[in-house]
N, C-alpha and C. Protein backbone atom coordinates (compact mmCIF):
# COMPACT_ATOMS: atom_id res chain seq x y z
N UNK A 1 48.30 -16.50 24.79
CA UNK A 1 46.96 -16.05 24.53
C UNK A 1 46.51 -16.59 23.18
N UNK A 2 45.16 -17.38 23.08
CA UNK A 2 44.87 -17.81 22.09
C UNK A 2 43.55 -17.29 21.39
N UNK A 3 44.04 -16.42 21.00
CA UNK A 3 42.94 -15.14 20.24
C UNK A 3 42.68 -15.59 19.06
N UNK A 4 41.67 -16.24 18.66
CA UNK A 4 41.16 -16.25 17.34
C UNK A 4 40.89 -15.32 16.68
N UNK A 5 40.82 -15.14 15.29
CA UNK A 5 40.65 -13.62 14.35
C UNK A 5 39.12 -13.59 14.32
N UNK A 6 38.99 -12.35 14.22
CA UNK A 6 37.00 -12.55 13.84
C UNK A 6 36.75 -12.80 12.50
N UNK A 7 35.27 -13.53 12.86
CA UNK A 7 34.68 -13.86 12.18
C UNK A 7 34.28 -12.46 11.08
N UNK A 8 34.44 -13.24 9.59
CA UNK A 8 33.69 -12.30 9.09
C UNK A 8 32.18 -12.42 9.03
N UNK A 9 31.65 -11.12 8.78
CA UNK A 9 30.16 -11.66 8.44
C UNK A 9 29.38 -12.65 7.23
N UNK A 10 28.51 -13.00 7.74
CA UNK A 10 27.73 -14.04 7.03
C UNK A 10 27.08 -13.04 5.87
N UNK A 11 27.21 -14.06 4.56
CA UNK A 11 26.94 -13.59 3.42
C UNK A 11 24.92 -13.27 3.44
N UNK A 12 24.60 -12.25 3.06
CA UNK A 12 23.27 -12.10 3.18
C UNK A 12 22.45 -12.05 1.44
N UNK A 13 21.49 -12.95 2.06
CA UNK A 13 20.42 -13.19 0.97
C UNK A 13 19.78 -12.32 0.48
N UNK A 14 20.16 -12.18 -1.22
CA UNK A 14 19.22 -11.09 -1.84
C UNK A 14 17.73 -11.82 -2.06
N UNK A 15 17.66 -13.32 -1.96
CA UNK A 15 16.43 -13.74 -2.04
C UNK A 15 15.37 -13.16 -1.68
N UNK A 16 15.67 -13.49 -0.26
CA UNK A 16 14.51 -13.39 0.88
C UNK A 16 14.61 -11.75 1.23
N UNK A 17 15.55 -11.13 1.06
CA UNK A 17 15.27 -9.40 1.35
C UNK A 17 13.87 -9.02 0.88
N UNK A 18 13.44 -8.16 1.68
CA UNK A 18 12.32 -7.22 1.52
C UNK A 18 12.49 -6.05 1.91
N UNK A 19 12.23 -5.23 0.94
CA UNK A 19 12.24 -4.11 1.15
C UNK A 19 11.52 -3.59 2.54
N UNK A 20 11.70 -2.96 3.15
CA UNK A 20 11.09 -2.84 4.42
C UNK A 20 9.24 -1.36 3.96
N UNK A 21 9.99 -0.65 2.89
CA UNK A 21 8.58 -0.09 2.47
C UNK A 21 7.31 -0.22 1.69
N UNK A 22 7.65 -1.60 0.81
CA UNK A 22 6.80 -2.62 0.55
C UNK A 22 6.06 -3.43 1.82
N UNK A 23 6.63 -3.49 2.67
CA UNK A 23 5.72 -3.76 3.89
C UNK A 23 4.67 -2.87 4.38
N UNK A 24 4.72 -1.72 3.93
CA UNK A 24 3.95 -0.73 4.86
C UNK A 24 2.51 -0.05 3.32
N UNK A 25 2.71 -0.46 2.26
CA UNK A 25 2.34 -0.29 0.92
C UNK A 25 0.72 -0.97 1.06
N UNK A 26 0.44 -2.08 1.31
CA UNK A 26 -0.60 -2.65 1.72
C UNK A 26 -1.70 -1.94 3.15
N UNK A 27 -1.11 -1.65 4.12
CA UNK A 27 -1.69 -0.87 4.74
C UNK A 27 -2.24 0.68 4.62
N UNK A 28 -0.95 1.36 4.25
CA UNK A 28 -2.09 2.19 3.56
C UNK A 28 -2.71 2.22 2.69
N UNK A 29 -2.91 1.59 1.32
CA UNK A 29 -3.83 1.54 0.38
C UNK A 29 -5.01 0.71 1.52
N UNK A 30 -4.98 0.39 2.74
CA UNK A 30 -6.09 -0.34 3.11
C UNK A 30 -6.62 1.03 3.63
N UNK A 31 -5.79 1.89 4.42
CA UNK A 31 -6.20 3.17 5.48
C UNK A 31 -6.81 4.00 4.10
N UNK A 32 -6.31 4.03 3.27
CA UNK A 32 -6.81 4.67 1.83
C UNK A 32 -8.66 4.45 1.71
N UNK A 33 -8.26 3.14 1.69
CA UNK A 33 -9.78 2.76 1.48
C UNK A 33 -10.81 2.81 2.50
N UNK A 34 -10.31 2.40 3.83
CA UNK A 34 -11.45 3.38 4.74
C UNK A 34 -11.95 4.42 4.64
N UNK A 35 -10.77 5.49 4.84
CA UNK A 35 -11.13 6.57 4.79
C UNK A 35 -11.89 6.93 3.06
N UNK A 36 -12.15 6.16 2.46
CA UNK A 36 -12.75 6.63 1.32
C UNK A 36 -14.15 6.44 1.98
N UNK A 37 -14.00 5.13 2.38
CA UNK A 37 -15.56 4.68 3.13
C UNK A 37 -16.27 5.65 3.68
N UNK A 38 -15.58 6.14 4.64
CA UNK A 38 -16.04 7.28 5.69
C UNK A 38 -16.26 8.53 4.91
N UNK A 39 -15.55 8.94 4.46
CA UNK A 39 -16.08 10.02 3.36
C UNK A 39 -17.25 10.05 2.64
N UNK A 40 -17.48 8.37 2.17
CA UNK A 40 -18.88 8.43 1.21
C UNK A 40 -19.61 7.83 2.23
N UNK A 41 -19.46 7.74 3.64
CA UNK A 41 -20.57 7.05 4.59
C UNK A 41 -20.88 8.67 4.76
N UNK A 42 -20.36 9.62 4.98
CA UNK A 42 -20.40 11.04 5.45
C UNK A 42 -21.14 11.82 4.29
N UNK A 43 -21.04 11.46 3.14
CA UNK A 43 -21.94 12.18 2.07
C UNK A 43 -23.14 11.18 2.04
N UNK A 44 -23.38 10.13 1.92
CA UNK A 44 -24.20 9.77 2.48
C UNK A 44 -25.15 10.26 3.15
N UNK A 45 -24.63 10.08 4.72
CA UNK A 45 -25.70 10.90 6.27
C UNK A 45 -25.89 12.06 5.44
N UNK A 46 -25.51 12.91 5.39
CA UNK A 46 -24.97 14.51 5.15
C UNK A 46 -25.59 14.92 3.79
N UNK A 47 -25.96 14.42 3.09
CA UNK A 47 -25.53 14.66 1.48
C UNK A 47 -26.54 15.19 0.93
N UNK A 48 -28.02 14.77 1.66
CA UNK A 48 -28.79 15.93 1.02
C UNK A 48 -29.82 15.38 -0.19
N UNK A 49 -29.99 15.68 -0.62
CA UNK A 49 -31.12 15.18 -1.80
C UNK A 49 -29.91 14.51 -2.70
N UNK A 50 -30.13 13.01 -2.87
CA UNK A 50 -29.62 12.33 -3.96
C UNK A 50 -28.53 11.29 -2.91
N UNK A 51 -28.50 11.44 -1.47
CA UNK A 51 -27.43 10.92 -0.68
C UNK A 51 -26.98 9.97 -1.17
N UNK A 52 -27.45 9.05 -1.49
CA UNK A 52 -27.02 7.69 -2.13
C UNK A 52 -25.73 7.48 -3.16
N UNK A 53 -26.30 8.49 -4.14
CA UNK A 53 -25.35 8.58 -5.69
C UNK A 53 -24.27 9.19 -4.88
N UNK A 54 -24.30 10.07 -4.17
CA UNK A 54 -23.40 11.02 -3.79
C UNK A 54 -21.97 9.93 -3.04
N UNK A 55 -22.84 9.47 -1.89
CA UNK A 55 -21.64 8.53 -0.86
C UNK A 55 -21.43 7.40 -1.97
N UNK A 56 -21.51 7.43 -2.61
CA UNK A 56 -21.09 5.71 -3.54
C UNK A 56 -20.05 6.91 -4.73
N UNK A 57 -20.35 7.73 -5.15
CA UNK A 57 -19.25 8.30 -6.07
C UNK A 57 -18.31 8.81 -5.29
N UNK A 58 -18.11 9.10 -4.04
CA UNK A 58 -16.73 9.44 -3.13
C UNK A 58 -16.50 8.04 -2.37
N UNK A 59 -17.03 6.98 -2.56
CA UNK A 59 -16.33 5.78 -2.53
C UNK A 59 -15.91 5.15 -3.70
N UNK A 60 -16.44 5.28 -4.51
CA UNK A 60 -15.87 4.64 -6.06
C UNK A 60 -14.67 5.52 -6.50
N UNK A 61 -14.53 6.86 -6.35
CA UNK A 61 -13.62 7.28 -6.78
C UNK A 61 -11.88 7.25 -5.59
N UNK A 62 -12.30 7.02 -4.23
CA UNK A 62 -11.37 6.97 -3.07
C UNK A 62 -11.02 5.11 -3.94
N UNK A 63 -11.70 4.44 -4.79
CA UNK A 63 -11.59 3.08 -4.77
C UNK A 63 -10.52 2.83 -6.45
N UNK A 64 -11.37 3.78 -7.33
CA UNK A 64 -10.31 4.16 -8.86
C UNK A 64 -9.06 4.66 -8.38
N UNK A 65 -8.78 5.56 -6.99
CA UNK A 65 -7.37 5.97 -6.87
C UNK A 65 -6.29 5.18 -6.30
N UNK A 66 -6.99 4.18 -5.48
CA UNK A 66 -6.02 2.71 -4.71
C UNK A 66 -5.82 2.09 -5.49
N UNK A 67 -7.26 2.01 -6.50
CA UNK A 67 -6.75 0.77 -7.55
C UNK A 67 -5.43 1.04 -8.84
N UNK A 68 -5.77 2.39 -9.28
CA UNK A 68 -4.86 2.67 -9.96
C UNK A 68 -3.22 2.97 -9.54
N UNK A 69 -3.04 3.45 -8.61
CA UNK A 69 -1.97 3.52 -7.85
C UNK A 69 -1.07 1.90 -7.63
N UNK A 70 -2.03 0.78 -7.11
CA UNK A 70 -1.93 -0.41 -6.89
C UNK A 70 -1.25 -0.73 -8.52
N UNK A 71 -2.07 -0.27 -9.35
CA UNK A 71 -1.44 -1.05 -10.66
C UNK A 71 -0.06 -0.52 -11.04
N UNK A 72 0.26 0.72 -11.10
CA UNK A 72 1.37 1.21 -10.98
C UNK A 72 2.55 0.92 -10.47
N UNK A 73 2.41 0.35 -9.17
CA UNK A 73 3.22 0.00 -8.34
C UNK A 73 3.73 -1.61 -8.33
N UNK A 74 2.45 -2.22 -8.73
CA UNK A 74 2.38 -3.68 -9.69
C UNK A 74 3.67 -3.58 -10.87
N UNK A 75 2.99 -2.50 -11.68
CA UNK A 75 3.68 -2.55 -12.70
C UNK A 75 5.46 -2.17 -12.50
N UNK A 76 5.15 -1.26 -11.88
CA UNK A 76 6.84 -1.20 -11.37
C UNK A 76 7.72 -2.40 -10.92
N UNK A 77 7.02 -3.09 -9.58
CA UNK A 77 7.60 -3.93 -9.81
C UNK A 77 7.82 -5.11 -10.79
N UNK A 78 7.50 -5.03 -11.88
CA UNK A 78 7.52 -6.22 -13.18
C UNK A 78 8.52 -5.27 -13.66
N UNK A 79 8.69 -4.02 -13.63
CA UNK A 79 9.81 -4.07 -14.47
C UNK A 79 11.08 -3.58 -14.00
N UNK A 80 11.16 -3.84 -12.46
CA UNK A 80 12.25 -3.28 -11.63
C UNK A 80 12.89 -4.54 -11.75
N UNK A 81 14.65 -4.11 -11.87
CA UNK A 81 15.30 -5.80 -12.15
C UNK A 81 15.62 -6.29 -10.73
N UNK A 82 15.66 -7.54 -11.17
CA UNK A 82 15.52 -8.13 -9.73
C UNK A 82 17.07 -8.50 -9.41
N UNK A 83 17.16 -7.97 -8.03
CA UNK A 83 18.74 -8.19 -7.61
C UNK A 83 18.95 -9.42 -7.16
């Protein structure tokens, strides 16, 4: 019987790894930002005397919380060491 030994496994690339929840990071800051939309499209319709100011400050502010979050997470990664 000519049984070869197994193979070990193949050495894996820290290059090309991605985190698999950095994949999903972009989508919701996008679902983030809809739903900010819809919120200030909804104060907007809804909003009553001043509708305008109203749906644009619950979109600007649904828009300061992606953005700031975004920088954070920017910033993390600049100073997370790289494996």
């Amino acid at each position: 019987m000519n049984e070869s030994p197994p193979k070990p496994p193949a050495p894996r690339s820290t290059a090309l790894a991605v985190n698999p929840t950095q994949q999903w990071i972009p989508w919701i800051m996008g679902g983030l930002l809809v739903w900010g939309a819809v919120l200030g499209l909804g104060a907007y319709l809804f909003g009553g005397e001043h509708a305008e100011i109203r749906g644009g400050i619950v979109f600007i502010c649904a828009l300061i919380f992606v953005s700031f979050w975004w920088m954070m997470l920017t910033a993390r990664s600049w100073r997370k060491p790289k494996l």
